[in-house]
PDB file of N, CA and C in Angstrom:
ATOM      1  N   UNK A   1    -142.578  10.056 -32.139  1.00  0.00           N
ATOM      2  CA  UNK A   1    -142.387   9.062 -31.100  1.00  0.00           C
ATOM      3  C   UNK A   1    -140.981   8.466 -31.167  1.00  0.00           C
ATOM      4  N   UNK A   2    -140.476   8.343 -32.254  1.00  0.00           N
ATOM      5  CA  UNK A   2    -138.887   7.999 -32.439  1.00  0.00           C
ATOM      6  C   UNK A   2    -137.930   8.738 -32.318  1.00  0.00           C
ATOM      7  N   UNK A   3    -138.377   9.861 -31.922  1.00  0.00           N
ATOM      8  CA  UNK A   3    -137.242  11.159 -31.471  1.00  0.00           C
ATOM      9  C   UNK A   3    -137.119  10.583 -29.669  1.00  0.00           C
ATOM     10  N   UNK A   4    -138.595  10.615 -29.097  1.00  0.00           N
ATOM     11  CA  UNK A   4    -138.551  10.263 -27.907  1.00  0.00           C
ATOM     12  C   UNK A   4    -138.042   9.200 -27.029  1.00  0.00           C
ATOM     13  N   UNK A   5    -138.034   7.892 -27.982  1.00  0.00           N
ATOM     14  CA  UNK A   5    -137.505   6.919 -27.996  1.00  0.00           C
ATOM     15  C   UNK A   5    -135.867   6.918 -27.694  1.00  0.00           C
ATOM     16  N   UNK A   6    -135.417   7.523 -29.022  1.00  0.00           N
ATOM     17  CA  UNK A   6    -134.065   8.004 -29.007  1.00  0.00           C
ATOM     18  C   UNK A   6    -133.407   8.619 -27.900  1.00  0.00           C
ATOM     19  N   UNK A   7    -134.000   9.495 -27.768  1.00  0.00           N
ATOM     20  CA  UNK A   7    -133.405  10.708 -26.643  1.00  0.00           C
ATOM     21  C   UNK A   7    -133.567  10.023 -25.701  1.00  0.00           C
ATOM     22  N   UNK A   8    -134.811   9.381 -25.052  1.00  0.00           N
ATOM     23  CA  UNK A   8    -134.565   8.680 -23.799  1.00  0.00           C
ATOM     24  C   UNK A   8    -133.456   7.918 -23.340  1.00  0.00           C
ATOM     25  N   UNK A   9    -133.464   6.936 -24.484  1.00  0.00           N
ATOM     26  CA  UNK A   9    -131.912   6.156 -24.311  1.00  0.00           C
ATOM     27  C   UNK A   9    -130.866   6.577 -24.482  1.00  0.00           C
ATOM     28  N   UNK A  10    -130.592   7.738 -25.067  1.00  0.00           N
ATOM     29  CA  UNK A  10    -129.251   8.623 -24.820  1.00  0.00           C
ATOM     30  C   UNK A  10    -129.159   9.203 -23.208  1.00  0.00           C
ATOM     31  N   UNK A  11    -130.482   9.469 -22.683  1.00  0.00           N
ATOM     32  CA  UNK A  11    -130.263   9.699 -21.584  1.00  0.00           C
ATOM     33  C   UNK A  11    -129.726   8.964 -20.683  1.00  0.00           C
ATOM     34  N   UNK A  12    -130.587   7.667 -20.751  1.00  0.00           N
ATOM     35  CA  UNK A  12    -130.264   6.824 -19.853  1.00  0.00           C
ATOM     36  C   UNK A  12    -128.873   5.950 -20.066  1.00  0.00           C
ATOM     37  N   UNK A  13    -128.530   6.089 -20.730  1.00  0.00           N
ATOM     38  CA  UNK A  13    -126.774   5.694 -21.115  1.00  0.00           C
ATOM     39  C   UNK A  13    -125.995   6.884 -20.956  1.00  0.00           C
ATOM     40  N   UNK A  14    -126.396   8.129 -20.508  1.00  0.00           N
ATOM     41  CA  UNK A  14    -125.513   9.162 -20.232  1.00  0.00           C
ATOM     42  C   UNK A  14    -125.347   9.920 -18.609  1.00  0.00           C
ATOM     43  N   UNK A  15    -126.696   8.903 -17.800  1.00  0.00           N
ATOM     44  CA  UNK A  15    -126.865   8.991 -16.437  1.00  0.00           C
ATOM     45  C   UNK A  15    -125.406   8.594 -15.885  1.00  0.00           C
ATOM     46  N   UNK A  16    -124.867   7.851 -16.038  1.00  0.00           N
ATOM     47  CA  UNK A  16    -124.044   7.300 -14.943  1.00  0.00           C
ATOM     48  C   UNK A  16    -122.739   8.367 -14.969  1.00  0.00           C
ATOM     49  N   UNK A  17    -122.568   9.249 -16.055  1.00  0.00           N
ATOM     50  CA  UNK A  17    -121.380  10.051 -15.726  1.00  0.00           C
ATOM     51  C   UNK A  17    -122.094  11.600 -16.047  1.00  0.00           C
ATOM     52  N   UNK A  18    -123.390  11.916 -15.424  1.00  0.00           N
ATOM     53  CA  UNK A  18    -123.705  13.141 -15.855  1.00  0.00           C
ATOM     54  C   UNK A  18    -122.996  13.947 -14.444  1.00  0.00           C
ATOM     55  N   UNK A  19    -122.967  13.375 -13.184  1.00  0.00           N
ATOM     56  CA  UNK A  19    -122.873  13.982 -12.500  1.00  0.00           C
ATOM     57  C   UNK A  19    -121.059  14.320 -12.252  1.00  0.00           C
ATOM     58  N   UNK A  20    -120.044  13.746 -13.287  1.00  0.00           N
ATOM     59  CA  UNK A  20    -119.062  14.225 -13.442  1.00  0.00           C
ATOM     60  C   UNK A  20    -118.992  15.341 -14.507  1.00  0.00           C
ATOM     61  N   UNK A  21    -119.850  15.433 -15.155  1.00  0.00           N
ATOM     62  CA  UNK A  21    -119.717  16.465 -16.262  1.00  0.00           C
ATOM     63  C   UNK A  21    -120.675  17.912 -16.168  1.00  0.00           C
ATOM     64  N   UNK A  22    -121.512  17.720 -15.265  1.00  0.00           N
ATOM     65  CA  UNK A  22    -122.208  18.871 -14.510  1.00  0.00           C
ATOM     66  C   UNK A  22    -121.665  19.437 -13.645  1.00  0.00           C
ATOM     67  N   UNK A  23    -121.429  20.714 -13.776  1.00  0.00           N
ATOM     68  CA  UNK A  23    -120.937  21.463 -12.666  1.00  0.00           C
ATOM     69  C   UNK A  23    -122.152  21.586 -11.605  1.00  0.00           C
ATOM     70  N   UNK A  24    -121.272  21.453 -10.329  1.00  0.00           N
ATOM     71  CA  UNK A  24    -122.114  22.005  -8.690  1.00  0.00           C
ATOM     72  C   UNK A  24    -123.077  23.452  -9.110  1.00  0.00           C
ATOM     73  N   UNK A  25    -122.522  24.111  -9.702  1.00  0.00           N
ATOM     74  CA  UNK A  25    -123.419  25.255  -9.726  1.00  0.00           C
ATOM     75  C   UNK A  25    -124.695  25.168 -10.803  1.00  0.00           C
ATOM     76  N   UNK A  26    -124.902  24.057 -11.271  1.00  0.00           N
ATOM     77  CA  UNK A  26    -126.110  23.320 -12.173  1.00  0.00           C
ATOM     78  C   UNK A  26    -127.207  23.196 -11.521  1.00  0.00           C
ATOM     79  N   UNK A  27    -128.210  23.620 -11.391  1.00  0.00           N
ATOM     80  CA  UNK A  27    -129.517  22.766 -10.689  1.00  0.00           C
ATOM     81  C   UNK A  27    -130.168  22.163 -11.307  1.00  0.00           C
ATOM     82  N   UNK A  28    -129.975  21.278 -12.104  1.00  0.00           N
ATOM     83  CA  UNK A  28    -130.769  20.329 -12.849  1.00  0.00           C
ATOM     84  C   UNK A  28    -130.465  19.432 -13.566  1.00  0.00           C
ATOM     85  N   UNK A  29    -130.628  18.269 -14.123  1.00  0.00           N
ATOM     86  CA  UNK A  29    -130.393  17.450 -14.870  1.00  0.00           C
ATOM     87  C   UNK A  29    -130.497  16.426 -13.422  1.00  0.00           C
ATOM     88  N   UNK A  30    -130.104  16.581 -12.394  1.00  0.00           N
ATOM     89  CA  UNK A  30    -129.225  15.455 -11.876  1.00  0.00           C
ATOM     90  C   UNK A  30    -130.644  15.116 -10.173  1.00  0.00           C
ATOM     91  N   UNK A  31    -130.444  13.916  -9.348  1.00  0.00           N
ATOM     92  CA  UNK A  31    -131.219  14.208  -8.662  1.00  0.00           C
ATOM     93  C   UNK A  31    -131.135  14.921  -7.275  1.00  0.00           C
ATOM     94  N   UNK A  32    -132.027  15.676  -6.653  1.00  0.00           N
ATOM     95  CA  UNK A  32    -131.689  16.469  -6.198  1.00  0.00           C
ATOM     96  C   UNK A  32    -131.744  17.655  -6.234  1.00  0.00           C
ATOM     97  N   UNK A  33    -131.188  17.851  -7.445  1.00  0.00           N
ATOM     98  CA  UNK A  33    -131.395  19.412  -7.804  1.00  0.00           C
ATOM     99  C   UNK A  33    -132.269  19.897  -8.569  1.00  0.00           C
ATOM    100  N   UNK A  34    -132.995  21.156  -8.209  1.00  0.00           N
ATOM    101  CA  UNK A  34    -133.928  21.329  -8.704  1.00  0.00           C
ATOM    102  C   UNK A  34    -133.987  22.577  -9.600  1.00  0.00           C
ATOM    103  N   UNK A  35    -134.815  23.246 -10.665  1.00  0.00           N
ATOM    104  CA  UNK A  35    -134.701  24.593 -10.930  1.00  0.00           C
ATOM    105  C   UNK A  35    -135.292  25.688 -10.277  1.00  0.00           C
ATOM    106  N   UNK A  36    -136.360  24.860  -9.514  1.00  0.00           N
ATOM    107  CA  UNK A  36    -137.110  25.864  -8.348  1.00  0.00           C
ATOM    108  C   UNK A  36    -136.442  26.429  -7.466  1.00  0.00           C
ATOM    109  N   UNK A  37    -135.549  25.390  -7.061  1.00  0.00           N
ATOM    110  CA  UNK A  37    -134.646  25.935  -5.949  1.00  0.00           C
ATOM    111  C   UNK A  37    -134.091  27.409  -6.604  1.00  0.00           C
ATOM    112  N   UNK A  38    -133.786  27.924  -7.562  1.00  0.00           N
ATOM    113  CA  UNK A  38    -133.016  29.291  -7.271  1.00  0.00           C
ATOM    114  C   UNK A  38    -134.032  30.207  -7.343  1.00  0.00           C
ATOM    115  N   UNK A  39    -135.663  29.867  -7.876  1.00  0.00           N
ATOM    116  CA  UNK A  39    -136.962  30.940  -7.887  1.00  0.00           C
ATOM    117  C   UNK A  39    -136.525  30.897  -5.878  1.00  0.00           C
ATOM    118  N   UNK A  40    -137.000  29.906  -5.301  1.00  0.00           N
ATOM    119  CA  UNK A  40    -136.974  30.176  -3.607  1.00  0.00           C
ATOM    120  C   UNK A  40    -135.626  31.386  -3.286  1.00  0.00           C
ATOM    121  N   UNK A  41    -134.630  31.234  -3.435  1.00  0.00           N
ATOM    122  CA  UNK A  41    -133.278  31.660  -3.271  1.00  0.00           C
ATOM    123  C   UNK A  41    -133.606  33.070  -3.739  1.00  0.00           C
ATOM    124  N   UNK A  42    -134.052  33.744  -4.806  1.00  0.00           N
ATOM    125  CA  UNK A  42    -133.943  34.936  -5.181  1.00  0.00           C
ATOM    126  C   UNK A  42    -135.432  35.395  -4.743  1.00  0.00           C
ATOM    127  N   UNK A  43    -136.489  34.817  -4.066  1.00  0.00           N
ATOM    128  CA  UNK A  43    -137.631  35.300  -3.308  1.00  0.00           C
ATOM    129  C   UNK A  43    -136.890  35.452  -1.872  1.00  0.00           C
ATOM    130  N   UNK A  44    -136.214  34.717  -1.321  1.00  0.00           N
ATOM    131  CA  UNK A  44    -136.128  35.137  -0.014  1.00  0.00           C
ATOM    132  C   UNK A  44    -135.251  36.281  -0.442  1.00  0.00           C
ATOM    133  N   UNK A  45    -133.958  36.587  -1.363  1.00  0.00           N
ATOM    134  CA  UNK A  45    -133.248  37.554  -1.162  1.00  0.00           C
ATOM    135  C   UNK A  45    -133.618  38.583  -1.553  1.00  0.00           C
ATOM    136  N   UNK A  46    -134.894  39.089  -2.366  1.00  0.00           N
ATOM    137  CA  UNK A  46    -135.621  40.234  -2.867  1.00  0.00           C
ATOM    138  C   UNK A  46    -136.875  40.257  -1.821  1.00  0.00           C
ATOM    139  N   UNK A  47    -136.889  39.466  -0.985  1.00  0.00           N
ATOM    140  CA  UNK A  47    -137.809  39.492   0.355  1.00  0.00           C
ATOM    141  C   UNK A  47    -136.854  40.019   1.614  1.00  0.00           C
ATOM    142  N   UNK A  48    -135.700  39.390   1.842  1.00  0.00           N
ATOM    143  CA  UNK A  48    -134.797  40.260   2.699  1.00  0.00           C
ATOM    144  C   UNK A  48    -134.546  41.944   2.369  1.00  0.00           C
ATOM    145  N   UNK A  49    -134.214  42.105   0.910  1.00  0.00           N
ATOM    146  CA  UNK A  49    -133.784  43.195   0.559  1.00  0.00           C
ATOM    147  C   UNK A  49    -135.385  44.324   1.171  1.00  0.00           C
ATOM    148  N   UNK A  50    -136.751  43.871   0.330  1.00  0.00           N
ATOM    149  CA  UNK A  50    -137.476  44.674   0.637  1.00  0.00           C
ATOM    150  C   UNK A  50    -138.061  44.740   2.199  1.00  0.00           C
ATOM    151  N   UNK A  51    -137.322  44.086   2.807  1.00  0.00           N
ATOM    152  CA  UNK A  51    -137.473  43.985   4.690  1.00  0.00           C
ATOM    153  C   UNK A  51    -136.723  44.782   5.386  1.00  0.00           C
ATOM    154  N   UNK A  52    -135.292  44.619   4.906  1.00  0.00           N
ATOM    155  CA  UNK A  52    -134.015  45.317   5.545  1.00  0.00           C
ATOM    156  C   UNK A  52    -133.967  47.048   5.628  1.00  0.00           C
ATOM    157  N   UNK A  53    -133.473  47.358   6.551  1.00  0.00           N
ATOM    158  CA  UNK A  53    -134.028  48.853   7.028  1.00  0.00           C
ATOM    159  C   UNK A  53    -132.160  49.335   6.570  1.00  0.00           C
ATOM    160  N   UNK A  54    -131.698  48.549   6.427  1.00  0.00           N
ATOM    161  CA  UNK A  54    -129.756  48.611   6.196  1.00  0.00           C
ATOM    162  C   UNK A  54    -129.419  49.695   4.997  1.00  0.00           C
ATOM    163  N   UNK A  55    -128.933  50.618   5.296  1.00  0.00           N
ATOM    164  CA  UNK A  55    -128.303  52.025   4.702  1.00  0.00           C
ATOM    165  C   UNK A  55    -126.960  51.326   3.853  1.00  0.00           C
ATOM    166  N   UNK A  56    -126.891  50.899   3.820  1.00  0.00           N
ATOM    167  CA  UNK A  56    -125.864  49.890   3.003  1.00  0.00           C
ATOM    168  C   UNK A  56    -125.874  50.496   1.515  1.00  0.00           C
ATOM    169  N   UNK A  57    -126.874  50.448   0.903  1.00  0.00           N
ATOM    170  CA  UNK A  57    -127.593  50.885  -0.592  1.00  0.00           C
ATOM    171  C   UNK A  57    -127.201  49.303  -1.365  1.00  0.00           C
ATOM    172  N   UNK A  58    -127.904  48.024  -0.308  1.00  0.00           N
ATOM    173  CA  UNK A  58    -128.175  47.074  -1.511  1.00  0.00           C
ATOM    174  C   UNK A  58    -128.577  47.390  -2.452  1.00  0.00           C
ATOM    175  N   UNK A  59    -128.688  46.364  -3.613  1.00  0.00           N
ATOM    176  CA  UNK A  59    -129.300  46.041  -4.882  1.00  0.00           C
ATOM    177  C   UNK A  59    -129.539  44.916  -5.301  1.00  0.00           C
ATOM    178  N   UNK A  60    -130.645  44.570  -5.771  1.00  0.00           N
ATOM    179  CA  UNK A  60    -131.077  43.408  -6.236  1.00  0.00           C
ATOM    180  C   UNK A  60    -131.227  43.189  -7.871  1.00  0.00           C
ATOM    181  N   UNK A  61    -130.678  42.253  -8.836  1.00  0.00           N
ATOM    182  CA  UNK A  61    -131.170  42.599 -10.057  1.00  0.00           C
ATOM    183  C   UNK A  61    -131.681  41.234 -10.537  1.00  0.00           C
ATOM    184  N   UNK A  62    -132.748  41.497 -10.906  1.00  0.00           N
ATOM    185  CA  UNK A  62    -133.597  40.638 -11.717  1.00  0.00           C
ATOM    186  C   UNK A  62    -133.090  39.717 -13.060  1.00  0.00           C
ATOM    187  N   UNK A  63    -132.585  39.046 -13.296  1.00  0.00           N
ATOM    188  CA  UNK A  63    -132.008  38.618 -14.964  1.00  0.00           C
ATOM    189  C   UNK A  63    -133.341  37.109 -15.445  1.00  0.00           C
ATOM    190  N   UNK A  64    -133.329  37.190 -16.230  1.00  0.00           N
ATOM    191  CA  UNK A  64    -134.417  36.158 -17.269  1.00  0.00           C
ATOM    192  C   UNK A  64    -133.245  34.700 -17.159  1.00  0.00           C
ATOM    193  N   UNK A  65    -134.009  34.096 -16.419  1.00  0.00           N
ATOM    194  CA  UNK A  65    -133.802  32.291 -16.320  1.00  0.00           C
ATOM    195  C   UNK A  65    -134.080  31.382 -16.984  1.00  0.00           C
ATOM    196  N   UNK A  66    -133.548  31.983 -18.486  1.00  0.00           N
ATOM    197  CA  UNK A  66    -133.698  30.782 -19.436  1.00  0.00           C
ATOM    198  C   UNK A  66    -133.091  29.479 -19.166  1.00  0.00           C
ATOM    199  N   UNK A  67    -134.034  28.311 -19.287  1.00  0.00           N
ATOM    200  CA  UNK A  67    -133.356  27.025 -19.229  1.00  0.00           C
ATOM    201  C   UNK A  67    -131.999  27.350 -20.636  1.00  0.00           C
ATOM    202  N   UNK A  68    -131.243  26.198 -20.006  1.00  0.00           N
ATOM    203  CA  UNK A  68    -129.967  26.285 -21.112  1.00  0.00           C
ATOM    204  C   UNK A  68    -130.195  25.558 -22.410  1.00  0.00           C
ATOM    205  N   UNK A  69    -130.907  24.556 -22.059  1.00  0.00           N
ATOM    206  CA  UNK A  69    -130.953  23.703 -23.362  1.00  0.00           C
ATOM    207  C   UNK A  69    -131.873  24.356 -24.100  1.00  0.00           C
ATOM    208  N   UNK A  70    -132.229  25.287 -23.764  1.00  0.00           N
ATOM    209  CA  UNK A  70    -133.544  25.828 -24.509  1.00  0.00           C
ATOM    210  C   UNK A  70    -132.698  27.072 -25.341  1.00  0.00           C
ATOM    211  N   UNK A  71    -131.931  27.309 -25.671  1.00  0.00           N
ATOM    212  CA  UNK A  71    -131.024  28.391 -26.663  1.00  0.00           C
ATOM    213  C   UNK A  71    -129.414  27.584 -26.448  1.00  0.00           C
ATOM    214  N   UNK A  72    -129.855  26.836 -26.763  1.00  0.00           N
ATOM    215  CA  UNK A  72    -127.833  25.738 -26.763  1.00  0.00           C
ATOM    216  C   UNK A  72    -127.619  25.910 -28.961  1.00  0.00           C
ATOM    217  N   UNK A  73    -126.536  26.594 -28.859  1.00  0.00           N
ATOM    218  CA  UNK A  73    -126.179  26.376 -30.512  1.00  0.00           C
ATOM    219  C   UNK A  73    -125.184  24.853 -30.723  1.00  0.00           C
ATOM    220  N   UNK A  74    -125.678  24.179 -32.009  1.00  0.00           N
ATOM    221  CA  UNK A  74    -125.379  22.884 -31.876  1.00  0.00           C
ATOM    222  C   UNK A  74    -123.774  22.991 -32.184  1.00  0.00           C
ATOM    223  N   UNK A  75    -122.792  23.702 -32.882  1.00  0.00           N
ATOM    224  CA  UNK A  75    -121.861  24.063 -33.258  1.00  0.00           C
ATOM    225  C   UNK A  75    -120.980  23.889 -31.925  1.00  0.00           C
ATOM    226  N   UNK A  76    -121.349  24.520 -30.855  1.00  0.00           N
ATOM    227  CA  UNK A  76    -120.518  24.662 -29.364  1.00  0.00           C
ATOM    228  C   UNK A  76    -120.992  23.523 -28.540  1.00  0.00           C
ATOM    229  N   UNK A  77    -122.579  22.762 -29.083  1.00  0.00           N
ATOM    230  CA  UNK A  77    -122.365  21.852 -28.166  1.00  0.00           C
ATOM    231  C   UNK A  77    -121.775  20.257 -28.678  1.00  0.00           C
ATOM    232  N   UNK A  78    -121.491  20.548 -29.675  1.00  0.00           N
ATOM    233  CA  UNK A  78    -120.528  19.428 -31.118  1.00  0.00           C
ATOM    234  C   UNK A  78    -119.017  19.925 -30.413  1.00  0.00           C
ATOM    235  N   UNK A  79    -118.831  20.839 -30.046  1.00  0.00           N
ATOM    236  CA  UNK A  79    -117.002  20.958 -30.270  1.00  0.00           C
ATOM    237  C   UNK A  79    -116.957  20.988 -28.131  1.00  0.00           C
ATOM    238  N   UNK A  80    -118.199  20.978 -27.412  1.00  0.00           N
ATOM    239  CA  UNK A  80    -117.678  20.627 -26.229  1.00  0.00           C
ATOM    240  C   UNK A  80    -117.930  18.968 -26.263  1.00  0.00           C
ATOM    241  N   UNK A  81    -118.867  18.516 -26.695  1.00  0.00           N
ATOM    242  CA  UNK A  81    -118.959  16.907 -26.457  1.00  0.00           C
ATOM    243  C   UNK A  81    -117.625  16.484 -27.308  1.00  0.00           C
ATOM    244  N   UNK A  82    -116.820  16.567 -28.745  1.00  0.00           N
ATOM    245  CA  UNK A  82    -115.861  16.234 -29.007  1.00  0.00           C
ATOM    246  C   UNK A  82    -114.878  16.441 -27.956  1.00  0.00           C
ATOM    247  N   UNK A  83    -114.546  17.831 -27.382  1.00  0.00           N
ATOM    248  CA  UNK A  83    -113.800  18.334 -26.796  1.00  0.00           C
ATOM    249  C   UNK A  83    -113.556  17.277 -25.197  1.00  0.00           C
ATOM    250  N   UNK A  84    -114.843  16.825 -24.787  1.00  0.00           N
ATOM    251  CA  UNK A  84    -115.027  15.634 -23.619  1.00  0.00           C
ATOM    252  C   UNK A  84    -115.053  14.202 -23.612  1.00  0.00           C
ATOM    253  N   UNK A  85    -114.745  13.992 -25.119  1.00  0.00           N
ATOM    254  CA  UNK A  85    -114.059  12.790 -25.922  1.00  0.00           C
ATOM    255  C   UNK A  85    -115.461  11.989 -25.787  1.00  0.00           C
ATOM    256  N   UNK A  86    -116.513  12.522 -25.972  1.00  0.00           N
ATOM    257  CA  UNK A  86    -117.496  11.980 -26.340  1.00  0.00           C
ATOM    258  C   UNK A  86    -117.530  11.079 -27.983  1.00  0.00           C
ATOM    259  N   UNK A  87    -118.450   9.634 -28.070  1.00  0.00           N
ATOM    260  CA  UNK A  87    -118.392   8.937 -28.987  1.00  0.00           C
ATOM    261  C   UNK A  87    -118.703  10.096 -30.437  1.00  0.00           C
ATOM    262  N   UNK A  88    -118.054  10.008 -31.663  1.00  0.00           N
ATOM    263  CA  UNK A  88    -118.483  10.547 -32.675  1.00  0.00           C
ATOM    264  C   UNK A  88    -119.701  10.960 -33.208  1.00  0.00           C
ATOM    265  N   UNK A  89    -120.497   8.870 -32.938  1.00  0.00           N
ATOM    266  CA  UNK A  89    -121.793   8.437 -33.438  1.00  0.00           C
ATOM    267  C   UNK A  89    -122.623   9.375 -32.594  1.00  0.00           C
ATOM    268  N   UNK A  90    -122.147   9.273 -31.260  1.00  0.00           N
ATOM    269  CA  UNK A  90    -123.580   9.514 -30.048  1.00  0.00           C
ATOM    270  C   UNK A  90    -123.481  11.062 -30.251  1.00  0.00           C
ATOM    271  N   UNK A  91    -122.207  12.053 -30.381  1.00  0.00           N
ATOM    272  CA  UNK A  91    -122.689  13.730 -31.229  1.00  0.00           C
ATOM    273  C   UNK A  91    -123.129  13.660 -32.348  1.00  0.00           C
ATOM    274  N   UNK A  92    -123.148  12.786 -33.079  1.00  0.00           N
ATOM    275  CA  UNK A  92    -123.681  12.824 -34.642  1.00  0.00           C
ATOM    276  C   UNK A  92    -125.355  12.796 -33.814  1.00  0.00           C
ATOM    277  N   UNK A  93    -125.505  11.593 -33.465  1.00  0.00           N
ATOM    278  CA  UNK A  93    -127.140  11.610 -32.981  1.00  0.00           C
ATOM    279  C   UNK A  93    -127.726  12.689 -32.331  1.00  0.00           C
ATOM    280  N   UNK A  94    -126.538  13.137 -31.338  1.00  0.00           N
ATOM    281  CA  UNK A  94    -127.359  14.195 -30.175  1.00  0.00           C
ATOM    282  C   UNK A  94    -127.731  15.556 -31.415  1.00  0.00           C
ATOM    283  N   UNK A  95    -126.487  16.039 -32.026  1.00  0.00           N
ATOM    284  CA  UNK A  95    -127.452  16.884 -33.047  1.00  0.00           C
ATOM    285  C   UNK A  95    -128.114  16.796 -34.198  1.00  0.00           C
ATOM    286  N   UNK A  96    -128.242  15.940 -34.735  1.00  0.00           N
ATOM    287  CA  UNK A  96    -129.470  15.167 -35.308  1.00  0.00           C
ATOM    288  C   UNK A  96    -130.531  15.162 -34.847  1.00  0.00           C
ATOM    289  N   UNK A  97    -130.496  14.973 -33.662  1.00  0.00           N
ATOM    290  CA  UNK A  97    -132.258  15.027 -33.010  1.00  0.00           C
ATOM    291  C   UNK A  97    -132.174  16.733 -32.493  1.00  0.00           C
ATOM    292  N   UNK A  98    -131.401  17.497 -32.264  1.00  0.00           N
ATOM    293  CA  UNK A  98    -131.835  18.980 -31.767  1.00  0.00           C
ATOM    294  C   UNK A  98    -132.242  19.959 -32.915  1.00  0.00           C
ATOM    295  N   UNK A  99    -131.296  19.298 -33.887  1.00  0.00           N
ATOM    296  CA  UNK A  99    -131.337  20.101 -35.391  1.00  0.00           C
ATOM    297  C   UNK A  99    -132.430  19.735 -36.111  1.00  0.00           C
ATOM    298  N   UNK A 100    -132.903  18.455 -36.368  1.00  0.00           N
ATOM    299  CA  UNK A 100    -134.313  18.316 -36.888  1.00  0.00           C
ATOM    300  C   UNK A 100    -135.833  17.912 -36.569  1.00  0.00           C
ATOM    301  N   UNK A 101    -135.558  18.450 -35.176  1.00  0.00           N
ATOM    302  CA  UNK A 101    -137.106  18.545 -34.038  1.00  0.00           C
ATOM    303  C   UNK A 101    -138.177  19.579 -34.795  1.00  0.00           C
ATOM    304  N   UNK A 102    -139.113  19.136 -35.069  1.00  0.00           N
ATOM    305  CA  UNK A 102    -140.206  20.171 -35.084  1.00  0.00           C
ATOM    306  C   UNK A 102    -141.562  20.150 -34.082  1.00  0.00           C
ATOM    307  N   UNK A 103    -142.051  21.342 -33.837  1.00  0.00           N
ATOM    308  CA  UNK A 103    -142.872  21.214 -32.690  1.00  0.00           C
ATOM    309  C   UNK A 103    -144.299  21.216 -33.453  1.00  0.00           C
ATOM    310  N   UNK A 104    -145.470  21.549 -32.695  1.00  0.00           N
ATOM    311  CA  UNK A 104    -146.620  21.932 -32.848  1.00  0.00           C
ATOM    312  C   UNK A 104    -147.450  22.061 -32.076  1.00  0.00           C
ATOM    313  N   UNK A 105    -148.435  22.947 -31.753  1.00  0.00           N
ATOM    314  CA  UNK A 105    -148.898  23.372 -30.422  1.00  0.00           C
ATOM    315  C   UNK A 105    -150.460  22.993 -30.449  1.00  0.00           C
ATOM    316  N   UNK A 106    -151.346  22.747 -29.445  1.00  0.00           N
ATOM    317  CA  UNK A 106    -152.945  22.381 -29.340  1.00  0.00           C
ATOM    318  C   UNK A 106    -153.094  23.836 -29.153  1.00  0.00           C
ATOM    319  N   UNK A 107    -153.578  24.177 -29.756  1.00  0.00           N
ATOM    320  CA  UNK A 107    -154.360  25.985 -29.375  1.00  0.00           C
ATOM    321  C   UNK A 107    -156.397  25.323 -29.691  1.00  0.00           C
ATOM    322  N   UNK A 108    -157.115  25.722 -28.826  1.00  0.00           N
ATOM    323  CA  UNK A 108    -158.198  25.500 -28.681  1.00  0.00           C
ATOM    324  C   UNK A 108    -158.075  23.868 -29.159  1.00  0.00           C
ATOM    325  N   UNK A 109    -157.659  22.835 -28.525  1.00  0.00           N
ATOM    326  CA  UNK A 109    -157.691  21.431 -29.130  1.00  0.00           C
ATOM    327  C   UNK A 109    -157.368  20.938 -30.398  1.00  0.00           C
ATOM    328  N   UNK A 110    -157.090  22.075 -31.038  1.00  0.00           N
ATOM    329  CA  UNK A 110    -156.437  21.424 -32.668  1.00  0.00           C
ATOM    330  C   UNK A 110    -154.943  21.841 -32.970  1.00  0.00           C
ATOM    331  N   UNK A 111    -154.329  21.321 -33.794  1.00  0.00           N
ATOM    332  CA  UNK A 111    -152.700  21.064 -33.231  1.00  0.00           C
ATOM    333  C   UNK A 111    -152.555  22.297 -34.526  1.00  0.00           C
ATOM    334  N   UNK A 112    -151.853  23.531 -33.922  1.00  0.00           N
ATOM    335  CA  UNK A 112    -151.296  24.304 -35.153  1.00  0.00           C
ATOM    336  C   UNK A 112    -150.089  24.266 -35.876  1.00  0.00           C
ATOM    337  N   UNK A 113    -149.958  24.710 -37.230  1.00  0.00           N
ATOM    338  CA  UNK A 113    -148.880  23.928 -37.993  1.00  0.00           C
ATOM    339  C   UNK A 113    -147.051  24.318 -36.644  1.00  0.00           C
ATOM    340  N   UNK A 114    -146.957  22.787 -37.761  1.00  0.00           N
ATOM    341  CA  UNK A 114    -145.151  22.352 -37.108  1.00  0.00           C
ATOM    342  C   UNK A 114    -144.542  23.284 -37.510  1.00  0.00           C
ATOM    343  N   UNK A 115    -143.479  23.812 -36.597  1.00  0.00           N
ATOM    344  CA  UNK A 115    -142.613  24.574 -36.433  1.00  0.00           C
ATOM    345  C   UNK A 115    -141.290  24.285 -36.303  1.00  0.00           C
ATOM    346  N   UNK A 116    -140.210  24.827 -36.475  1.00  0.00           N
ATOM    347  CA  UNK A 116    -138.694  24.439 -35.886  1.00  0.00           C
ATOM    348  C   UNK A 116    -138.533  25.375 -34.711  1.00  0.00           C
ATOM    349  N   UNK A 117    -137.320  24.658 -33.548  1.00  0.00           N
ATOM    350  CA  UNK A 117    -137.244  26.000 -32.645  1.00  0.00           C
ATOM    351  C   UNK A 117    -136.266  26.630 -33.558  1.00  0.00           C
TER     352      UNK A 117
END
């Protein structure tokens, strides 16, 4: 519960300039943008493609939409927050809480042992 605590309020003290430090081509974090939006975007264009009668020889390719924060190494994201003259303390914290998260999952209602990602 004190991880959650934490992180929340890093968030919410990091709202007011996320949307200078997110690039336009981001769909998420910010409001507005969504991650669904690019599932719609690549259904209509693999829905055009399998519609289109066009001798062209489109191609469509499929790639795996991992969220980012979900495989971020803390090393690159320590030397871009330094690099964006982010506070010392507040990268000391941000990987502090990514580096010593452990999970644990309900499988049939009972919680199986903690894990690291």
């Amino acid at each position: 519960m004190t991880l959650k605590i934490i992180t929340k309020t890093i968030a919410n003290k990091l709202k007011p300039i996320l949307a200078s430090i997110i690039s336009q081509n981001q769909s998420v974090f910010l409001p507005g943008r969504l991650i669904s939006n690019n599932s719609l975007i690549a259904f209509d264009i693999f829905h055009y493609l399998n519609q289109t009668t066009s001798k062209k020889g489109l191609i469509g390719i499929k790639t795996d939409m991992a969220k980012a924060y979900d495989r971020i190494e803390s090393l690159f994201l320590k030397a871009t927050m330094t690099t964006m003259g982010f506070p010392k303390l507040l990268i000391y914290t941000i990987i502090k809480c990514i580096s010593t998260v452990t999970f644990s999952l309900l499988i049939n209602g009972s919680p199986s042992k903690t894990f690291q990602p």
